[in-house]
Protein backbone atom coordinates (compact mmCIF):
# COMPACT_ATOMS: atom_id res chain seq x y z
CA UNK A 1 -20.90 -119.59 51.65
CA UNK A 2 -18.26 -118.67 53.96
CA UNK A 3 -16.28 -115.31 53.01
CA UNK A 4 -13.80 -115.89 56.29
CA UNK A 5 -12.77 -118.57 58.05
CA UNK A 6 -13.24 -117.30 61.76
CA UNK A 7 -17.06 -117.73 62.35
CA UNK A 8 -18.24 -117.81 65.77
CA UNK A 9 -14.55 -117.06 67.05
CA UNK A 10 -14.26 -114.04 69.79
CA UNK A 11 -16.92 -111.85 72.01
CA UNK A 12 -19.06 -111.48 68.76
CA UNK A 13 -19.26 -115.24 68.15
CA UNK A 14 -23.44 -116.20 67.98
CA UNK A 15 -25.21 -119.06 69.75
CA UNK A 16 -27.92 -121.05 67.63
CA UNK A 17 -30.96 -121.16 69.11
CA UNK A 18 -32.60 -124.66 70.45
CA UNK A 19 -34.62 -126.73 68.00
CA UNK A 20 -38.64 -127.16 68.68
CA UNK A 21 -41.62 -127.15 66.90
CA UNK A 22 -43.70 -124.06 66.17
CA UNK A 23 -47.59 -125.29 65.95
CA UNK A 24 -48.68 -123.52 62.62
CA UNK A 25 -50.36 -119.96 63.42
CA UNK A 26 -51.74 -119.68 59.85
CA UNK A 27 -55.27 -119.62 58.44
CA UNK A 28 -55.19 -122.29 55.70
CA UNK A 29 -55.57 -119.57 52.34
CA UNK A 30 -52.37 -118.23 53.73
CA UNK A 31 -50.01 -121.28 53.61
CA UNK A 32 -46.83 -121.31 51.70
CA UNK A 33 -46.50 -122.53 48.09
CA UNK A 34 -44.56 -125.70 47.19
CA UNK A 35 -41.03 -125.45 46.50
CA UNK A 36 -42.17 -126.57 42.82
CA UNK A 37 -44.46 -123.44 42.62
CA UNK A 38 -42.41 -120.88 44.17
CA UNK A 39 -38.62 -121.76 42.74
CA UNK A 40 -38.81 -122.64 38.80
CA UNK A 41 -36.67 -125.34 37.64
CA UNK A 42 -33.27 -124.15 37.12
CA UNK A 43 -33.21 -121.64 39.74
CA UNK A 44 -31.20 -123.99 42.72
CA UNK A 45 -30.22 -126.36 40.20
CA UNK A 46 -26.75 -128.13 40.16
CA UNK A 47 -25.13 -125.73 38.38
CA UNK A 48 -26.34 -123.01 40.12
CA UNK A 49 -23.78 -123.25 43.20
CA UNK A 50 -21.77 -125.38 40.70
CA UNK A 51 -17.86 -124.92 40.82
CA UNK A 52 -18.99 -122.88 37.04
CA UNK A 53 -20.54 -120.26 39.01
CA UNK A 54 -18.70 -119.42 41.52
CA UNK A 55 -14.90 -118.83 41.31
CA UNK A 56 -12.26 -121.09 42.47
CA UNK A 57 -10.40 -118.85 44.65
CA UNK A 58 -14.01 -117.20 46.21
CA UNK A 59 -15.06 -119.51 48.72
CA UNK A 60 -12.99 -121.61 51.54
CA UNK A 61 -12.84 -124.95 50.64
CA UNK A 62 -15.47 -126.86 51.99
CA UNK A 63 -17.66 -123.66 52.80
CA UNK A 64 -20.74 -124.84 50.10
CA UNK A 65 -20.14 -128.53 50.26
CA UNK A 66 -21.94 -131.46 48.87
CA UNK A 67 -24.06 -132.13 52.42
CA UNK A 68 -24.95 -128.09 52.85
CA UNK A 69 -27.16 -128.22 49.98
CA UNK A 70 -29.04 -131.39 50.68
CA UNK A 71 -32.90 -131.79 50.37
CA UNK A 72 -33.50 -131.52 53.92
CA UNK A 73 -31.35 -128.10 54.17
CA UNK A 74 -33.36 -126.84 51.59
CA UNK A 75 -36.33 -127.45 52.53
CA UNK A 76 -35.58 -126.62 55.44
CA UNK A 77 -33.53 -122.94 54.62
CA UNK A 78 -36.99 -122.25 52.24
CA UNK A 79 -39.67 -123.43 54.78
CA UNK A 80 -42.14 -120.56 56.29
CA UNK A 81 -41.32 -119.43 59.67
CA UNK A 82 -43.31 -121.42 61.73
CA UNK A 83 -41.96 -124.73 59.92
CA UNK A 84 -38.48 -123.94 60.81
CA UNK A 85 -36.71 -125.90 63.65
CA UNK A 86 -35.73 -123.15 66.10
CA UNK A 87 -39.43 -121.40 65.41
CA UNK A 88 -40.90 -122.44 68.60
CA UNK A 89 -38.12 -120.88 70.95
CA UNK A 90 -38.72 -117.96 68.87
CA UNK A 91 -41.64 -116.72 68.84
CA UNK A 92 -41.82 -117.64 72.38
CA UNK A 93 -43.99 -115.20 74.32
CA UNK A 94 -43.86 -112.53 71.45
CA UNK A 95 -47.28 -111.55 72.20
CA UNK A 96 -50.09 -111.43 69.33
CA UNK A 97 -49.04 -108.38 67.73
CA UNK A 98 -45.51 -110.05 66.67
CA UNK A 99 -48.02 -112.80 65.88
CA UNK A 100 -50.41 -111.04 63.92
CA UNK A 101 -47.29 -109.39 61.92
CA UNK A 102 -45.90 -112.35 61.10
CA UNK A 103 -49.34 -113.75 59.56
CA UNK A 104 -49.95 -110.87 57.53
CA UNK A 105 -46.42 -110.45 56.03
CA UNK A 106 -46.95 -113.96 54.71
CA UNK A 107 -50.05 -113.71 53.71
CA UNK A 108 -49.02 -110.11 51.83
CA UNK A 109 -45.34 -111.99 50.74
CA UNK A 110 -48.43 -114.88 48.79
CA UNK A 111 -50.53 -111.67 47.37
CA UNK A 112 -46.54 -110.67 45.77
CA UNK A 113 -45.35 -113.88 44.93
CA UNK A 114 -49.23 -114.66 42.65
CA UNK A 115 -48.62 -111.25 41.04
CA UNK A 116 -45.37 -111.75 39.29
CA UNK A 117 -45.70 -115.36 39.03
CA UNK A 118 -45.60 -115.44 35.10
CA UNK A 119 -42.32 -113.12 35.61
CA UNK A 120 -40.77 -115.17 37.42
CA UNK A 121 -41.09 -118.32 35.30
CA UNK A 122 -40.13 -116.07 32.50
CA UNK A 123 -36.97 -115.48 33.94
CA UNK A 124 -35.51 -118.96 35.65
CA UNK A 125 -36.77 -119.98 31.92
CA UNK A 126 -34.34 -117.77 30.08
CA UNK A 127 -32.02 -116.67 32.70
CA UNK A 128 -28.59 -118.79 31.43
CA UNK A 129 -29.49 -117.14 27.80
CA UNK A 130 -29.76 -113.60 28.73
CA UNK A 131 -26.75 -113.96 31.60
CA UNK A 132 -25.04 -115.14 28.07
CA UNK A 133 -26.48 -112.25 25.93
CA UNK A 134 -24.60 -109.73 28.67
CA UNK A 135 -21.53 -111.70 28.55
CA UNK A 136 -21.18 -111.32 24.91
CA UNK A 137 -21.38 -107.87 25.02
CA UNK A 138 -18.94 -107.36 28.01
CA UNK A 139 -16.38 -108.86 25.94
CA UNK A 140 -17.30 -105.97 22.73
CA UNK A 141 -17.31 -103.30 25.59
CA UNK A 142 -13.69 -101.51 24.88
CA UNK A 143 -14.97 -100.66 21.61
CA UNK A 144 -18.04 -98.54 22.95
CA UNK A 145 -17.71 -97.99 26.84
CA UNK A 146 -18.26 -94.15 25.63
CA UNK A 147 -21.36 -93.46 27.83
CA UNK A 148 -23.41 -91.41 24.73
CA UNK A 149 -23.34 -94.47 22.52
CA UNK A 150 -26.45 -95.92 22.05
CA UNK A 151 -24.91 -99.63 22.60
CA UNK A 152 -23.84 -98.84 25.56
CA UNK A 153 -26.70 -97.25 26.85
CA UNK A 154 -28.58 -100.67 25.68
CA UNK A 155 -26.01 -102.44 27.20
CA UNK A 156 -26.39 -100.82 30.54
CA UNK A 157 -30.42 -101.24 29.93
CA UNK A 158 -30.02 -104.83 29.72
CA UNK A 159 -27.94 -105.38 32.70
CA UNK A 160 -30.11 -103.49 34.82
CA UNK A 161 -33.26 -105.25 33.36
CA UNK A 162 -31.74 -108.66 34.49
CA UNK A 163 -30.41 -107.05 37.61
CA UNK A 164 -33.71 -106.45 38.67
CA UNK A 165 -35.64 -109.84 37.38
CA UNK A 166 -32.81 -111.45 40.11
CA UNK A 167 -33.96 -109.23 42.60
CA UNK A 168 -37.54 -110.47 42.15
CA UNK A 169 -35.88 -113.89 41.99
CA UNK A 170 -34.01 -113.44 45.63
CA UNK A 171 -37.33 -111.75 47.15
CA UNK A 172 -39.23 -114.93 46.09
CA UNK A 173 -36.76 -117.15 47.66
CA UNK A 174 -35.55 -115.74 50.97
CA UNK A 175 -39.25 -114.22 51.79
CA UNK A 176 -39.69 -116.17 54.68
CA UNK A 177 -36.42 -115.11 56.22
CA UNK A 178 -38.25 -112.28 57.69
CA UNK A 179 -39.35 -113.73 60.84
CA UNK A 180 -36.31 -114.84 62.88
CA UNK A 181 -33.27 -112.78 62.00
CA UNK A 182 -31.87 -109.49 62.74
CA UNK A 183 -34.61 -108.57 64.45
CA UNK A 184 -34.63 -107.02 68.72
CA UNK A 185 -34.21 -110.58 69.75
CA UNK A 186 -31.38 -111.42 67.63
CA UNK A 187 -29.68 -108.87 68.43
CA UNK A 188 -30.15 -108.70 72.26
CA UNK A 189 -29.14 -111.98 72.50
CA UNK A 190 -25.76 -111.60 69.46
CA UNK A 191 -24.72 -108.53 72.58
CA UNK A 192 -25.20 -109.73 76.33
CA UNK A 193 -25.64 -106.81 77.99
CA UNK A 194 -26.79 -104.25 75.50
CA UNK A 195 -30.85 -103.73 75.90
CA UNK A 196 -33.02 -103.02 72.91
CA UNK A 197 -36.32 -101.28 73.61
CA UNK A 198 -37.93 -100.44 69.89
CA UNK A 199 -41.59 -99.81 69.08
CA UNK A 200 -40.67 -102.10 65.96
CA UNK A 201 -38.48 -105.08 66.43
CA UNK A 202 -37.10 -104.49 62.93
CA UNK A 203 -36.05 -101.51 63.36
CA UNK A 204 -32.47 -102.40 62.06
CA UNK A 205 -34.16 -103.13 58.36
CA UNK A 206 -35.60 -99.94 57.49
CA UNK A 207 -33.98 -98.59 53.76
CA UNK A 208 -32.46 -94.79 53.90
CA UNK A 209 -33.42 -91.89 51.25
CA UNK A 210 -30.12 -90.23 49.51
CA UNK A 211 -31.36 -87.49 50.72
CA UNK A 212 -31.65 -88.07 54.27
CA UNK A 213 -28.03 -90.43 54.26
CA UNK A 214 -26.41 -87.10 52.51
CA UNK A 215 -27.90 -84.57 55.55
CA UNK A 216 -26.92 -87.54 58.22
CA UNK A 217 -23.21 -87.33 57.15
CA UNK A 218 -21.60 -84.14 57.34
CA UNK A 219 -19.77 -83.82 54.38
CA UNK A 220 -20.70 -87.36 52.74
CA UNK A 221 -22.51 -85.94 49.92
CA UNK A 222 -23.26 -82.42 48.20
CA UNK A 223 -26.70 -82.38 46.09
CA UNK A 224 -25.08 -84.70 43.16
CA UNK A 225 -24.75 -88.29 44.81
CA UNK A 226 -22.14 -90.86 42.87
CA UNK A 227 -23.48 -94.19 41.79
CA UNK A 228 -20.49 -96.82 41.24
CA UNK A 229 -21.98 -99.08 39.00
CA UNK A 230 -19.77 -101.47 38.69
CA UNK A 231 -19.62 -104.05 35.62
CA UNK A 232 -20.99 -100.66 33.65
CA UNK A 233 -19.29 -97.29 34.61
CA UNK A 234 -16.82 -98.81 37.48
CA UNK A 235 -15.21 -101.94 35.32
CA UNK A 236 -12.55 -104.12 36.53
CA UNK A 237 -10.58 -105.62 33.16
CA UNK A 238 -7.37 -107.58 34.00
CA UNK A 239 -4.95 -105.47 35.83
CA UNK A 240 -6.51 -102.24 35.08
CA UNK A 241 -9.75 -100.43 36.44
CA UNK A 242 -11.80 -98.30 33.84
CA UNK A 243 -13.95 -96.01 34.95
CA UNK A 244 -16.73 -94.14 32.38
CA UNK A 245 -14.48 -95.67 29.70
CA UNK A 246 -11.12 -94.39 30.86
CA UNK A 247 -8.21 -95.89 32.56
CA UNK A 248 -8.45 -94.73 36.21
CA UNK A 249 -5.44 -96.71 37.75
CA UNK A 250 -4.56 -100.55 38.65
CA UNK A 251 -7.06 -103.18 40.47
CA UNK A 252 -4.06 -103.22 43.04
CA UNK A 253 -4.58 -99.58 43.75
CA UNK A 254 -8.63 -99.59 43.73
CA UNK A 255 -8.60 -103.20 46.21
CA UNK A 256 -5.64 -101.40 48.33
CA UNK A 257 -7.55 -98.36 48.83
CA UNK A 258 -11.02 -100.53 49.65
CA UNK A 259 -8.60 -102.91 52.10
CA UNK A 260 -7.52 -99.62 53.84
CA UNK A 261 -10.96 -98.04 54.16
CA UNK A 262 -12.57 -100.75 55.41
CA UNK A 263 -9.45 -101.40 58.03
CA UNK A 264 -9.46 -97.53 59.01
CA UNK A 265 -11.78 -98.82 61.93
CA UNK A 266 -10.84 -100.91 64.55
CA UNK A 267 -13.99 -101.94 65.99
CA UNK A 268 -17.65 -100.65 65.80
CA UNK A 269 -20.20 -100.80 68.70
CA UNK A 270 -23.70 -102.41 68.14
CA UNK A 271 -25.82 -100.51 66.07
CA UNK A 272 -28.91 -99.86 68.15
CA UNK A 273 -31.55 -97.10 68.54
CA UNK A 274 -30.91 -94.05 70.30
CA UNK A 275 -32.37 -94.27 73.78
CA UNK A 276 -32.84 -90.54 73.50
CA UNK A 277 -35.61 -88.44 72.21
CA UNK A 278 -35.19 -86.84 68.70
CA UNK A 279 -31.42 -88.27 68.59
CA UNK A 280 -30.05 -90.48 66.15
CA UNK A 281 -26.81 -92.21 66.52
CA UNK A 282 -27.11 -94.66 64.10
CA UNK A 283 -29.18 -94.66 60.49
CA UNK A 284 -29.93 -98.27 59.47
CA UNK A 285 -29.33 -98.44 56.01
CA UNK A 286 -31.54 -102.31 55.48
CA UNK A 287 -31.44 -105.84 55.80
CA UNK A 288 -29.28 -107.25 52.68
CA UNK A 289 -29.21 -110.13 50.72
CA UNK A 290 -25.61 -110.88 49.23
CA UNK A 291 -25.79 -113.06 45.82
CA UNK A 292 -24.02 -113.65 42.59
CA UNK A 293 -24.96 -111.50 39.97
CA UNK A 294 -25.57 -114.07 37.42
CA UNK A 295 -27.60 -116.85 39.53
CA UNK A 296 -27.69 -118.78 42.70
CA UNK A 297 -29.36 -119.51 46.57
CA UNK A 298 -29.00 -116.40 48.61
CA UNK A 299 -27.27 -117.63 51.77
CA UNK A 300 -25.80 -114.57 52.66
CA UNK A 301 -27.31 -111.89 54.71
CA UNK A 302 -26.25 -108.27 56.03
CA UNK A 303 -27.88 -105.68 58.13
CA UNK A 304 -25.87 -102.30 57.54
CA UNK A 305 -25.61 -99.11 60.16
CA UNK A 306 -24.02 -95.65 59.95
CA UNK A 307 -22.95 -93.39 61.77
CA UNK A 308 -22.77 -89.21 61.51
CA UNK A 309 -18.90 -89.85 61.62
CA UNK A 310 -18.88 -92.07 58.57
CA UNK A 311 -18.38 -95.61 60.31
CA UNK A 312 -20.04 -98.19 59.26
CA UNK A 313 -21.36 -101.46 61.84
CA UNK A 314 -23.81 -104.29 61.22
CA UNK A 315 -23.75 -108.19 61.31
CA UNK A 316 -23.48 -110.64 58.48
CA UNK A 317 -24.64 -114.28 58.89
CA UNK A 318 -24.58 -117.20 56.74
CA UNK A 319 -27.75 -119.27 56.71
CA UNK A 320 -26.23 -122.03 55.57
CA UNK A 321 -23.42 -122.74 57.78
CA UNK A 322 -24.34 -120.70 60.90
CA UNK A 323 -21.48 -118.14 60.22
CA UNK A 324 -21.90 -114.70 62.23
CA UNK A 325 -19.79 -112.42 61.67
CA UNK A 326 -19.85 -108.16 62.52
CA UNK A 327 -19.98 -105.78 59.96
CA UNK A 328 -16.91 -103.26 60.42
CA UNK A 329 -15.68 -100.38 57.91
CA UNK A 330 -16.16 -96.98 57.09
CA UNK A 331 -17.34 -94.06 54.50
CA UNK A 332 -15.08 -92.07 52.38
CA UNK A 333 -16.91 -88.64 52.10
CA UNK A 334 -14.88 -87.44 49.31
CA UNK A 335 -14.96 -90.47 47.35
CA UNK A 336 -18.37 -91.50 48.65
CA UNK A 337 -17.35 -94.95 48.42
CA UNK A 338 -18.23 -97.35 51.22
CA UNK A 339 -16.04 -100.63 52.50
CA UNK A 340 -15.95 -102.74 55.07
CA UNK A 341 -14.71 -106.24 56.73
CA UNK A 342 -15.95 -108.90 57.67
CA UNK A 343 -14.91 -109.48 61.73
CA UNK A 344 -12.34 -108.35 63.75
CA UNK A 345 -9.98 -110.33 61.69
CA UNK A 346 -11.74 -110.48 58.54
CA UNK A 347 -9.70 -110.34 54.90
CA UNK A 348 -13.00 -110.37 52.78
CA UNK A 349 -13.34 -106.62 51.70
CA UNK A 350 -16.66 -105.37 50.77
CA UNK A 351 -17.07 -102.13 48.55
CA UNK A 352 -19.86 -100.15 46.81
CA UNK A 353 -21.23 -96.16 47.03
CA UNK A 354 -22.57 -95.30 50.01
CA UNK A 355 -25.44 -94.01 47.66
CA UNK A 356 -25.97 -97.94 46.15
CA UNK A 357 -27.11 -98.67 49.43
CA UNK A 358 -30.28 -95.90 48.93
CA UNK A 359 -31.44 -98.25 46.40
CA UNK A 360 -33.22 -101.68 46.35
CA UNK A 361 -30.22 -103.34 43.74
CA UNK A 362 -26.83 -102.49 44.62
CA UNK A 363 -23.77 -103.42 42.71
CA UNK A 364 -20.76 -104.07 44.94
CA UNK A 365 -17.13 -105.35 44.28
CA UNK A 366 -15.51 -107.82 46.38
CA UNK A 367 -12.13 -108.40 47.48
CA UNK A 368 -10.90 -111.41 48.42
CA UNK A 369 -7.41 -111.05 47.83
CA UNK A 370 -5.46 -108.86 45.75
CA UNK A 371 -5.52 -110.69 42.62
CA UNK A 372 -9.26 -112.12 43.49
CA UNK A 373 -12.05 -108.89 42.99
CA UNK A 374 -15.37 -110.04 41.73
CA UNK A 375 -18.71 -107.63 41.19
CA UNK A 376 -21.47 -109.18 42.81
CA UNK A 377 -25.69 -108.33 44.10
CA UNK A 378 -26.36 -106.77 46.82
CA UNK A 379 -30.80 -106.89 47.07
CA UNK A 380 -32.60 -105.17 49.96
CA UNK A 381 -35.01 -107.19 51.45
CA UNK A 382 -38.63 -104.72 52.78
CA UNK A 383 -38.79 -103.92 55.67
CA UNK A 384 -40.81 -106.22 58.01
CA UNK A 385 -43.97 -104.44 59.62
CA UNK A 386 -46.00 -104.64 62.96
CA UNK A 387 -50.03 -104.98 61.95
CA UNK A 388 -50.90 -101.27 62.74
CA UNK A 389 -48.62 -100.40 59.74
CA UNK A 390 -49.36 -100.84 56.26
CA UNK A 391 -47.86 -104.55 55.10
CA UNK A 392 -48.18 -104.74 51.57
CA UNK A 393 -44.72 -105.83 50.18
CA UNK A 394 -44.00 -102.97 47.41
CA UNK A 395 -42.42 -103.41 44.23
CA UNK A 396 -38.57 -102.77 43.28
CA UNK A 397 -37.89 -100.15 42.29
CA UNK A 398 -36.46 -100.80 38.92
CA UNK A 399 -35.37 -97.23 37.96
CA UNK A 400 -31.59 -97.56 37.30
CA UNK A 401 -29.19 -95.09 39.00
CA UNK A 402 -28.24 -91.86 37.53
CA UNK A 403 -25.83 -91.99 35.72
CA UNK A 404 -23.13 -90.27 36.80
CA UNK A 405 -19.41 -89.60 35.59
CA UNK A 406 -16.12 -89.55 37.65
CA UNK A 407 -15.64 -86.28 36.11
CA UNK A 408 -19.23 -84.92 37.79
CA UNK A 409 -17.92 -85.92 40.59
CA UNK A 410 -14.51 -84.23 40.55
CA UNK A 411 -16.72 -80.93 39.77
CA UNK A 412 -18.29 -81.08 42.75
């Protein structure tokens, strides 16, 4: 999917790596399962990058054509690391210990994957039905957006149940992204001239507390963080935006406020570890995978950085087309809310609470024009691991947000 048209344009424009072969490191127990085992039918089906699911006006033209989504792509885009073209040139004198990483996140990514098999299933079996089940009660939601009623509150319930059965869905599908993207190496060689030195090459995927984003900030926070859970307490309905079941302006004001945010920087540098002891210039806030809400391949991918002033830096890349683009907006410490671009030049606007990005499942809203806002899925992917860590891939956590009001917040 390709939210702008200028990929690879300007200093920031990425190289793809040469094709090889990547002999297979892996005991045999550890092996990959069969795209018939691991996706259940349904889940990349036709319709599920079908001009049905996403919107007309979303994508460039041409951006998910017939020939991106051939066999070979996808067997390619779902293949374990060492099976991937370019795996050879990269993991090219890594040592053992990247090796050995690499091995046991795959074989730890299999112990996951067994566990929540009959999940899984479960869900690509009814997914349409319950995505339908939601629907039907969006439309009934002016009646009963009051947040005490208990049909809301189910309503909320089963939005976040489904939320999270996609999550597991994405994690099962994009696990083997893990080994060869936005890791040291991609980023020294996405900035000529800018070194990275970091005990783990991941460094840039490693998930922030509320807590510790709140005390990074000055100012960002106070001790009652504000979730915007959009499509539930943060609804955009025609021309109007309701927020906990009020009227709270026009969805020209809300996009024209996330445009200007996310333009109020001009350009961010790399986000990279501080070279100094005990000093932190940038928190990473994870490695991203950007989705529909209601089904679909995750082809999208962000890494996200902040700064103590509020600014906001990171890459994006498309794994389908090759896109790379930098991640460039800001924080609103009053508002809490979080936007940003897409590239220098980028039009695609990006919004959600700075605090959504403390969790695994993050709602955001997207911009692509001013008439053109849709709420999508952001999922976290975990954090990748050298061996003398623990590696076991952890559950999501599948507590919803806390919900709370507009009018907590103005209290504050």
């Amino acid at each position: 999917m390709n939210l702008d048209t200028n990929a690879g344009g300007g200093r920031l424009g990425g190289s793809k790596l040469a094709s090889g072969q990547r002999p297979n490191q892996l005991p045999a127990n550890t092996q990959r399962q069969g795209l018939s085992q691991r996706i259940g039918a349904g889940a990349i089906g036709a319709g599920a990058i079908g001009a049905g699911a996403i919107g007309a006006g979303a994508i460039g033209a041409g951006a998910i054509g017939a020939g991106n989504l051939g066999a070979g792509n996808r067997e390619q885009r779902f293949a374990a690391g060492e099976n991937r073209p370019n795996w050879n040139e990269w993991s090219q004198n890594r040592g053992d210990r990247w090796n050995q990483a690499v091995n046991n996140r795959q074989d730890s990514w299999n112990n996951w994957s067994s566990q929540r098999q009959d999940r899984l299933n479960n869900f690509n079996q009814n997914q349409d039905q319950r995505w339908n089940n939601i629907n039907n009660a969006r439309e009934d939601r002016q009646a009963w957006r009051d947040t005490n009623r208990e049909d809301w509150q189910n309503y909320r319930n089963d939005m976040w149940d489904y939320r999270y059965d996609r999550a597991d869905q994405i994690w099962n599908d994009v696990q083997d992204y893990h080994d060869d993207f936005f890791d040291d190496r991609w980023w020294g060689s996405w900035y000529p001239g800018y070194g990275v030195a970091v005990s783990n090459p991941w460094w840039w995927w490693a998930p922030a507390t509320a807590g510790y984003v709140s005390g990074f900030v000055t100012g960002a926070a106070t001790s009652q963080p504000y979730y915007y859970d959009y499509g539930v307490n943060t609804v955009y309905q025609g021309d109007t935006v309701y927020v906990d079941g009020k009227p709270a302006g026009s969805t020209k004001d809300y996009t024209e406020k996330a445009v200007k945010l996310a333009n109020s920087v001009e350009e961010t540098p790399p986000p990279m570890p501080s070279k100094k002891k005990d000093s932190e210039e940038w928190l990473p806030m994870g490695v991203w995978a950007l989705t529909q809400e209601q089904k679909g391949d995750a082809v999208m991918f962000l890494q996200i950085s902040l700064n103590k002033e509020g600014v906001i830096s990171g890459a994006y890349m498309n794994t389908l087309t090759g896109q790379k683009e930098q991640v460039i907006g800001a924080v609103d410490r009053e508002s809490q809310l979080a936007a940003w671009r897409l590239g220098q030049n980028g039009k695609t606007v990006i919004e959600t609470g700075i605090f959504n990005l403390t969790k695994d499942v993050a709602p955001v809203q997207i911009h692509f024009d001013a008439n053109n806002t849709q709420t999508w899925l952001m999922v976290r992917l975990p954090q990748p691991l050298m061996p003398d860590q623990p590696t076991k891939v952890q559950a999501i956590d599948r507590t919803p947000p806390p919900v709370t009001t507009a009018q907590n917040q103005s209290e504050k």
